[in-house]
Structures are given as C-alpha cells and as structure tokens.
C-alpha atoms as a PDB file:
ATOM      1  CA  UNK A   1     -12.162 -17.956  18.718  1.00  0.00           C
ATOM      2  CA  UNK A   2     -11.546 -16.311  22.064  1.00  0.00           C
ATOM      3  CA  UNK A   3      -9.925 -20.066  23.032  1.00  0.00           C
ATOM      4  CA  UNK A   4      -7.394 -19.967  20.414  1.00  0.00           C
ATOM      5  CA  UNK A   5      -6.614 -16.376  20.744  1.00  0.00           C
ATOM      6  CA  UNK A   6      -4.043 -16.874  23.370  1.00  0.00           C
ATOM      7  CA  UNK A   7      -0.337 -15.831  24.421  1.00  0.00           C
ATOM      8  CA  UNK A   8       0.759 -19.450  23.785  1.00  0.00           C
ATOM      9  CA  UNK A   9      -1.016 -19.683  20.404  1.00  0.00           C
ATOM     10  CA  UNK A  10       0.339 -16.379  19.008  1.00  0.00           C
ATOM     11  CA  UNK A  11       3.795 -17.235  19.714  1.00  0.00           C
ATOM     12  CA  UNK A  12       3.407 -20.989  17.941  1.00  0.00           C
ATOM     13  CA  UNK A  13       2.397 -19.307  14.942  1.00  0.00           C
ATOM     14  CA  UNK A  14       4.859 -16.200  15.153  1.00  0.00           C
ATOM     15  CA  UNK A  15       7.457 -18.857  15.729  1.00  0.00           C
ATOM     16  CA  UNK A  16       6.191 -21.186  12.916  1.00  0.00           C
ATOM     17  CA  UNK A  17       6.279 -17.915  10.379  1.00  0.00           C
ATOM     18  CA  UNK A  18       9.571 -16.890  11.338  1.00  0.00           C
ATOM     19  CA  UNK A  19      10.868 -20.728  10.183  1.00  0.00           C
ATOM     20  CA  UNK A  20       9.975 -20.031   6.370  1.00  0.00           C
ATOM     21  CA  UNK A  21      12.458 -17.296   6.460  1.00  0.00           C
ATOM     22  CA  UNK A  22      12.609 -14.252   5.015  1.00  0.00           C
ATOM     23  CA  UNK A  23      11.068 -15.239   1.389  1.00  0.00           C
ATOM     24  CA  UNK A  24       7.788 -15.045   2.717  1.00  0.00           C
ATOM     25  CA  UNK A  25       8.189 -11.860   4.794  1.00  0.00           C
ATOM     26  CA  UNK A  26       9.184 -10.307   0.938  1.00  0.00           C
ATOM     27  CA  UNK A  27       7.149 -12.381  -0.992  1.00  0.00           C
ATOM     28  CA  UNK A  28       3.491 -12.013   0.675  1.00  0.00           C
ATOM     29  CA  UNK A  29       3.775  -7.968   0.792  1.00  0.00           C
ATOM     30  CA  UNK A  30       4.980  -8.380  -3.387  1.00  0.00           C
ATOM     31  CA  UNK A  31       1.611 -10.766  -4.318  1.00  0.00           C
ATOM     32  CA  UNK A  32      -0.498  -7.759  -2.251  1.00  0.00           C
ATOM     33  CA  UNK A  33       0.683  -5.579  -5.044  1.00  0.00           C
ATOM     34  CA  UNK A  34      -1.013  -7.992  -7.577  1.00  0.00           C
ATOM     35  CA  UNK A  35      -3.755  -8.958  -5.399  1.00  0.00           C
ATOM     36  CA  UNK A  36      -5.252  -5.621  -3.450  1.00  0.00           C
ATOM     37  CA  UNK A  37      -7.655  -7.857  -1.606  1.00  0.00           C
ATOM     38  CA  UNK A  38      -4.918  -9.208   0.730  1.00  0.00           C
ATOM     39  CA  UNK A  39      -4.739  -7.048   3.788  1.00  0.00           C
ATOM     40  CA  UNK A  40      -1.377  -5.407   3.558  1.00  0.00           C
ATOM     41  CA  UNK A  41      -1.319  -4.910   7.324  1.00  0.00           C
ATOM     42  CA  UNK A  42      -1.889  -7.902   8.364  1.00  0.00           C
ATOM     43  CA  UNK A  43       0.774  -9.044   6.457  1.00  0.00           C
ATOM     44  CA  UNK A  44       3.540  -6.140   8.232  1.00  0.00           C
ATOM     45  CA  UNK A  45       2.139  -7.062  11.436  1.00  0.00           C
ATOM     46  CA  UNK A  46       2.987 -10.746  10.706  1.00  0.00           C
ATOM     47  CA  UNK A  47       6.504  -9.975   9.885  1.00  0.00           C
ATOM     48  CA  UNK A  48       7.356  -7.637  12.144  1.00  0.00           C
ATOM     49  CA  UNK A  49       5.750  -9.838  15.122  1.00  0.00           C
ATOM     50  CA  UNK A  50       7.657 -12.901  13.320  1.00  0.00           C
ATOM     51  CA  UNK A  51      11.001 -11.011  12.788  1.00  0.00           C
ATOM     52  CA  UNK A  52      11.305  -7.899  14.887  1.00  0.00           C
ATOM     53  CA  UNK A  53      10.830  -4.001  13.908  1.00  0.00           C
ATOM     54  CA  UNK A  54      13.691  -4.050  11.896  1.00  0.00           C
ATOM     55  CA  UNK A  55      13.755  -6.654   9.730  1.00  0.00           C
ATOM     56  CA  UNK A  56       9.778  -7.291   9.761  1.00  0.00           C
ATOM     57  CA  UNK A  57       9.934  -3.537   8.259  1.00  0.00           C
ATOM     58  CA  UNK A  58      12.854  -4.197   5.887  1.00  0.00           C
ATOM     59  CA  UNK A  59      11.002  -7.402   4.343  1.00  0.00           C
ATOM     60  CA  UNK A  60       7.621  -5.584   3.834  1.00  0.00           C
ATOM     61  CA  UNK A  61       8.995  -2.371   2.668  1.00  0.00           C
ATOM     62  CA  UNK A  62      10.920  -4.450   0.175  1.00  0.00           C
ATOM     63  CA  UNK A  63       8.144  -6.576  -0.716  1.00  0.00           C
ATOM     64  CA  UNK A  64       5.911  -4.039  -1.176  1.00  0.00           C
ATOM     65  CA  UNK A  65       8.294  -1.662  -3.306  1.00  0.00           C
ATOM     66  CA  UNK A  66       9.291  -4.797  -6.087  1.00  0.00           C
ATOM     67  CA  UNK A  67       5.483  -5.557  -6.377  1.00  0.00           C
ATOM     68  CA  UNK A  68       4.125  -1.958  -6.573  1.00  0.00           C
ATOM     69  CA  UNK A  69       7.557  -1.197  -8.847  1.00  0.00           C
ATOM     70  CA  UNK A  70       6.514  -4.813 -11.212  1.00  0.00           C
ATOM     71  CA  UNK A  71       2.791  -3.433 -11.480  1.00  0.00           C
ATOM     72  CA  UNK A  72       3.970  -0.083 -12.617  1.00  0.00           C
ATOM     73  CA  UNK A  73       6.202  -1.800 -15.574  1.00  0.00           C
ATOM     74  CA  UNK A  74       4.308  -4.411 -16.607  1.00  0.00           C
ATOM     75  CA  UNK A  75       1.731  -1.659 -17.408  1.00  0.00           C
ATOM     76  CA  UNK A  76       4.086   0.656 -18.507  1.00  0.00           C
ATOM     77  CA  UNK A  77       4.650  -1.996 -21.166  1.00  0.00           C
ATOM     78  CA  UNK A  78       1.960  -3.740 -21.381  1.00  0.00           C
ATOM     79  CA  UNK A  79      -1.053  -1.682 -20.793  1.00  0.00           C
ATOM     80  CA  UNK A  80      -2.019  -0.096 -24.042  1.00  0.00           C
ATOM     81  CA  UNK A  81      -2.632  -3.470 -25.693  1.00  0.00           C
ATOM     82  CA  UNK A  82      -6.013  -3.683 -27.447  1.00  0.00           C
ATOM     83  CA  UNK A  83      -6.777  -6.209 -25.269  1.00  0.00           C
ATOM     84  CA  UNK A  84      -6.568  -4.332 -22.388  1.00  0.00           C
ATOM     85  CA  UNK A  85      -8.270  -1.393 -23.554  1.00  0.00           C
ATOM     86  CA  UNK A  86     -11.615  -2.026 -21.962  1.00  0.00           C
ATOM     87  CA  UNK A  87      -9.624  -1.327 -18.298  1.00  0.00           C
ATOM     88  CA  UNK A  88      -7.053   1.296 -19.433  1.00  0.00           C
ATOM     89  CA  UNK A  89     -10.038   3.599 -21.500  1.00  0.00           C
ATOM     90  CA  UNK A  90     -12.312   3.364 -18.039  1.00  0.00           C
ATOM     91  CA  UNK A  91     -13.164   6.655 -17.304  1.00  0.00           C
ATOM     92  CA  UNK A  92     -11.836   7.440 -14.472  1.00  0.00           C
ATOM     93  CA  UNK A  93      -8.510   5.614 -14.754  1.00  0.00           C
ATOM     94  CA  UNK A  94      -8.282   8.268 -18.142  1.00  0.00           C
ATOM     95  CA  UNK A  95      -9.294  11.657 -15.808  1.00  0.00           C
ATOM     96  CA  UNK A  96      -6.137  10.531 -13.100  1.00  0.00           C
ATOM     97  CA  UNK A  97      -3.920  10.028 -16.124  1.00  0.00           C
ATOM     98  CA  UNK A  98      -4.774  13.382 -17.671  1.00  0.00           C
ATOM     99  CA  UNK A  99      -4.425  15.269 -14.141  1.00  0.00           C
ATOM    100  CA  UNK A 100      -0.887  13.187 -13.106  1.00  0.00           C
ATOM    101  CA  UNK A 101       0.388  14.104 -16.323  1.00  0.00           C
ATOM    102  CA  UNK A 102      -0.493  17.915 -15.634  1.00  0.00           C
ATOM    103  CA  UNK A 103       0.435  17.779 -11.832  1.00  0.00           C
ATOM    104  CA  UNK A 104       3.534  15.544 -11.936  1.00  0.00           C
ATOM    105  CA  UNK A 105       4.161  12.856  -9.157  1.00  0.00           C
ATOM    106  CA  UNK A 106       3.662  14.994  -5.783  1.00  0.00           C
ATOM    107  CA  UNK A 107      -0.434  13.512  -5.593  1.00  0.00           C
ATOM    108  CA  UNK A 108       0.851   9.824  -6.265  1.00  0.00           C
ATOM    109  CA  UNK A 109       3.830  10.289  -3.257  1.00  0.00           C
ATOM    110  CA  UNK A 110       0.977  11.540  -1.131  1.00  0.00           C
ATOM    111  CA  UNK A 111      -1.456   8.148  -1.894  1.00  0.00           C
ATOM    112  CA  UNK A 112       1.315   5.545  -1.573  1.00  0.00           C
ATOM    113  CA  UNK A 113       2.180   7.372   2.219  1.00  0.00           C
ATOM    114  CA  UNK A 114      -1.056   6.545   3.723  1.00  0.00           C
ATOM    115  CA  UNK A 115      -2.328   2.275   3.563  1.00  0.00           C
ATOM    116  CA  UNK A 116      -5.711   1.777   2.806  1.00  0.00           C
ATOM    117  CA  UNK A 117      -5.652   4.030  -0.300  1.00  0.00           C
ATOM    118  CA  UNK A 118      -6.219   1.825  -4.044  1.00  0.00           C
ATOM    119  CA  UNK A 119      -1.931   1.514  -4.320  1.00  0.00           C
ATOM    120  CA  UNK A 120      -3.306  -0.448  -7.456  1.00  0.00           C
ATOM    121  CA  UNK A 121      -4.193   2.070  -8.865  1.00  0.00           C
ATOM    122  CA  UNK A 122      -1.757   4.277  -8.546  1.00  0.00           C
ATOM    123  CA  UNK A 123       0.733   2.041  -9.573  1.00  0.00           C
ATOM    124  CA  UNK A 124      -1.752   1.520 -12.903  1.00  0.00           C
ATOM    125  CA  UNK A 125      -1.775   5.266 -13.358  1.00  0.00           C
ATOM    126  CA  UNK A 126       1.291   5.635 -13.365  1.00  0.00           C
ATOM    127  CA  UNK A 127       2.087   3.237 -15.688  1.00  0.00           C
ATOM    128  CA  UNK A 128       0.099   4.707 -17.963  1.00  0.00           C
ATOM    129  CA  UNK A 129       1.060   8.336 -17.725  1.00  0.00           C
ATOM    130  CA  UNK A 130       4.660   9.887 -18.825  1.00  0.00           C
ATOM    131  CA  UNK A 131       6.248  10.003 -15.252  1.00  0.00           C
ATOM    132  CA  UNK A 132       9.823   8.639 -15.950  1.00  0.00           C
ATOM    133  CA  UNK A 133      10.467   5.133 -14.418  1.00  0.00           C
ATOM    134  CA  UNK A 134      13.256   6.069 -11.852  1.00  0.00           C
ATOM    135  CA  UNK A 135      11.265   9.186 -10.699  1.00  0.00           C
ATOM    136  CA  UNK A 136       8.286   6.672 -10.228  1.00  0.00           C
ATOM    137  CA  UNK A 137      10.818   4.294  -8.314  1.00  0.00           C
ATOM    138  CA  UNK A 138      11.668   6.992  -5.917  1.00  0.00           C
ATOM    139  CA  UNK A 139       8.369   8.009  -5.196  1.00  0.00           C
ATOM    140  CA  UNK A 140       7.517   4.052  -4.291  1.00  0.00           C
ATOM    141  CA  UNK A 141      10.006   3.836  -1.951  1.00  0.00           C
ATOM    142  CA  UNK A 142       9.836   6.784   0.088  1.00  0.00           C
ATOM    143  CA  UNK A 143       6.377   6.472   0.114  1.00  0.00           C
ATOM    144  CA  UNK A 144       5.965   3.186   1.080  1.00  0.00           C
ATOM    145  CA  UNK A 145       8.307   3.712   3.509  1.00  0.00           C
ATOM    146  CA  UNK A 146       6.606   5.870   5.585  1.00  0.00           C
ATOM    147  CA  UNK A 147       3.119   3.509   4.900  1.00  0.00           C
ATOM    148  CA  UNK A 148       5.061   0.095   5.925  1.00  0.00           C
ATOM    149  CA  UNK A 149       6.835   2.265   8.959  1.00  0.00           C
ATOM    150  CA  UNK A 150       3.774   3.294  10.329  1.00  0.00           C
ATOM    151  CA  UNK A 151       1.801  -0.139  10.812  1.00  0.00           C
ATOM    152  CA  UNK A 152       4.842  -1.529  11.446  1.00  0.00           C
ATOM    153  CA  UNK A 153       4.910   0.975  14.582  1.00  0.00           C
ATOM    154  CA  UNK A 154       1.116   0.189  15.391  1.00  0.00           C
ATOM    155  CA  UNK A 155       1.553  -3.687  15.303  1.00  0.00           C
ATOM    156  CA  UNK A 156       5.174  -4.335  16.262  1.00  0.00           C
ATOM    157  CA  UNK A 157       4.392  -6.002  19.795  1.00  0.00           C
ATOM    158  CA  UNK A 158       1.288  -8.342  19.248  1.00  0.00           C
ATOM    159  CA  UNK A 159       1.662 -10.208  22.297  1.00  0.00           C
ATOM    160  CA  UNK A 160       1.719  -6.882  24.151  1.00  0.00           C
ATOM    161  CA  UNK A 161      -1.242  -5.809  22.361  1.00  0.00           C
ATOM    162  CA  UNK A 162      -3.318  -9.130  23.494  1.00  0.00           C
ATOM    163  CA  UNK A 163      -2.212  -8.455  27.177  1.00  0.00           C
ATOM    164  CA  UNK A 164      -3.068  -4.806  27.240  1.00  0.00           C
ATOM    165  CA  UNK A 165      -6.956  -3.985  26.166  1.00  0.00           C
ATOM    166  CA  UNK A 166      -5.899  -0.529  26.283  1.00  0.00           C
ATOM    167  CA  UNK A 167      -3.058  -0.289  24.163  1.00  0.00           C
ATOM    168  CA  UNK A 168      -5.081  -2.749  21.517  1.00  0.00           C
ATOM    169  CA  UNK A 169      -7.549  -0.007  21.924  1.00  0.00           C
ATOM    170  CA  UNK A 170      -5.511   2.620  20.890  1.00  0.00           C
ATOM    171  CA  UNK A 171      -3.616   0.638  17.887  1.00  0.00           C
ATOM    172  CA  UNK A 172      -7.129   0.015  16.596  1.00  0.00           C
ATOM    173  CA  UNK A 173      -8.030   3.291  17.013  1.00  0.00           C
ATOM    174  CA  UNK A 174      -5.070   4.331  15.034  1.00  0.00           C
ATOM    175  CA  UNK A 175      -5.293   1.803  12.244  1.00  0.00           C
ATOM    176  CA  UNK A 176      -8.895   3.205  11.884  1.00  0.00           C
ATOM    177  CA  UNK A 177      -7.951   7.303  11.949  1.00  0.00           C
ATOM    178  CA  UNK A 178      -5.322   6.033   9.333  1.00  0.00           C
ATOM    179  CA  UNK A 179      -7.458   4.566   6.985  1.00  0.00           C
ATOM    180  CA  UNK A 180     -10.285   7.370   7.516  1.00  0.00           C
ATOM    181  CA  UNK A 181      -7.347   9.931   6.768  1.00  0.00           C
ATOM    182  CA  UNK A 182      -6.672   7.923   3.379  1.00  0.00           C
ATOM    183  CA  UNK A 183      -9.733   8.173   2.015  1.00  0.00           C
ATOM    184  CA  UNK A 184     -10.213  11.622   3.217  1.00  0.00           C
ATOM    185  CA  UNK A 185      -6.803  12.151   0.567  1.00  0.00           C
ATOM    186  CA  UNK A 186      -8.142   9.853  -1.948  1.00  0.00           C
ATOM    187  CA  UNK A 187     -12.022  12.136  -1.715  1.00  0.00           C
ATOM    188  CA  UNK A 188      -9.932  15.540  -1.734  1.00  0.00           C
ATOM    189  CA  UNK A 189      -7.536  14.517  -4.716  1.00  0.00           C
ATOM    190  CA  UNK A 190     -10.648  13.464  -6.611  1.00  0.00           C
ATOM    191  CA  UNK A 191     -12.577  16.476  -5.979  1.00  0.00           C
ATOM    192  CA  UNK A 192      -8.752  18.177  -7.222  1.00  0.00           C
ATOM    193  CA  UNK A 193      -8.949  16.279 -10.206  1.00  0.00           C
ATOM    194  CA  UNK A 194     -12.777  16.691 -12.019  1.00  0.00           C
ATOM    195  CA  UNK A 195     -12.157  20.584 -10.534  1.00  0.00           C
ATOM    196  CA  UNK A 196      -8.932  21.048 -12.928  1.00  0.00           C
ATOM    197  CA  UNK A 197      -9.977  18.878 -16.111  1.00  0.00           C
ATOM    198  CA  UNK A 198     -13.374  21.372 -15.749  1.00  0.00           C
ATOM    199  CA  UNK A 199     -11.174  24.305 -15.478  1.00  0.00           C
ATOM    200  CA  UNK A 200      -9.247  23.150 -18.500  1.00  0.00           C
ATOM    201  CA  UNK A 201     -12.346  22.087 -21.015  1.00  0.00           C
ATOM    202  CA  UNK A 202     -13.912  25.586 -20.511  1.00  0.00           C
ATOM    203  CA  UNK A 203     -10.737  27.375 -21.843  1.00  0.00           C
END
C-alpha cells in the first residue's frame, strides 16, 4: 500500500479522473444520495484534487443537491404506496415526521450542514412531511453548501497533504471533530424530538 501511495501515483489517477470530465464529478456525489454507503468525502476530495477548489466544489455541491433534491421527490410522490409502507410506518422515521411537521425546516438545514449525518434520511423525512418543495430546495442547497465547502477546504491539496504528515494530521483530525460534531446534532435533535412528542401525548 505504502508503495503505491506516492506523489507520482496520486497525480496519474487525479489526472486520469479529471479526463472523464465533469459528468462524473456531478454524477458520483448524485448516486451517494441513492446509495449512503459511498463515502461522500472521498468523492469531494476526488473532484476537487481532480478539478481545483472551484469547480471540484461546484460539481459536488451540484451533484449532491439534484440527488438529495430527486430522493426528496421521488418520496414525496412515491412514498406512501402500500408497498412501501413497511419503511415509511418505521417508528422512528414516523416520530421525525411528526416533530418536522411541528418544528418546520430549521432541524433539517442544521443536519444537511454537517457530513456524516443520515442525509438519507432527511431527505426521506422530508418527503414525507408537509414542508413545501421549494422551501425544501432551499434548505438543500444552502446546506449542502456549507457541508461540500467544508471537506472541500480539508481535502483540496492531496498531494500537499501526502508531503506534509502534519497538515494530514490536522485534516484528519478535522474530518474526525466533524463527524463527532454530527452525531453530537443528530443525538441532541433526537433527544429534542421523543422530549416534545412526550410533552405533547401528556396534554
């Protein structure tokens, strides 16, 4: 591993990336939206290693607002068929629903700011719930703007990262203090939500 992990290597496949264009810097960060098990930030750091801050930003931000934005309508429309009623009546997908439609979209803005956090799920919820569409649209795309901006700021300059142990250091440091902050969110918005629906069943 350690052999192939080189200057000469990176920039091979940085250089062979950048030749499929910019269809694959939008369409990876779209198919994470439909497959959660792809590592979002590997894909940002791909494009914005294979295209530059700019545009590496511009093609995951974009990528990553159509799929999130597709996911949220194809529920929207889709989701309360019969046949999908053994994932849309899970329990806990039903308590966010209740509390989004009480609360509004501020909570959902806050999830889609930080990576790491189950974007699936919010874009599920929200297809489910009575937020309007173009309010919904707005809260993808500032939200994942700030997201894609942020590992796009950790893992702009791989080659610089490789060369300086340090600086890798501290980029991994910050990919991890992002993700722990996530789920710190995603535990206190939780905790938010079975506090409320008690507070509203005992009335």
């Amino acid at each position: 591993m350690e052999e192939w992990l080189t200057i000469e290597n990176l920039e091979r496949l940085e250089a062979y990336y950048r030749t499929l264009g910019p269809f694959i810097g939008i369409f990876l960060p779209l198919l994470e939206a439909f497959l959660p098990f792809i590592p979002l930030v590997v894909i940002v750091v791909a494009n914005v290693n294979a295209f530059g801050l700019f545009w590496g930003f511009l093609f995951s931000w974009i990528g990553t607002v159509l799929g999130s934005y597709i996911v949220f309508l194809i529920v929207r429309k889709y989701g309360r068929h019969p046949r999908l009623y053994f994932f849309t009546k899970n329990a806990r997908v039903q308590k966010f629903i209740k509390w989004v439609d009480m609360n509004g979209l501020s909570p959902l803005f806050v999830l889609l700011c930080f990576p790491f956090t189950p974007s699936v799920l919010v874009n599920i919820v929200a297809g489910l719930s009575n937020i309007r569409k173009h309010f919904y649209l707005a809260a993808i795309v500032l939200g994942k703007m700030v997201m894609i901006l942020l590992m796009s700021f950790v893992g702009h300059d791989l080659t610089a990262l490789i060369k300086s142990p340090i600086r890798l250091a501290l980029s991994a440091l910050a990919i991890i203090a992002l993700w722990f902050i996530g789920k710190a969110v995603e535990v206190r918005l939780n905790k938010r939500v079975e506090r409320d629906l008690r507070n509203i069943d005992k009335r």
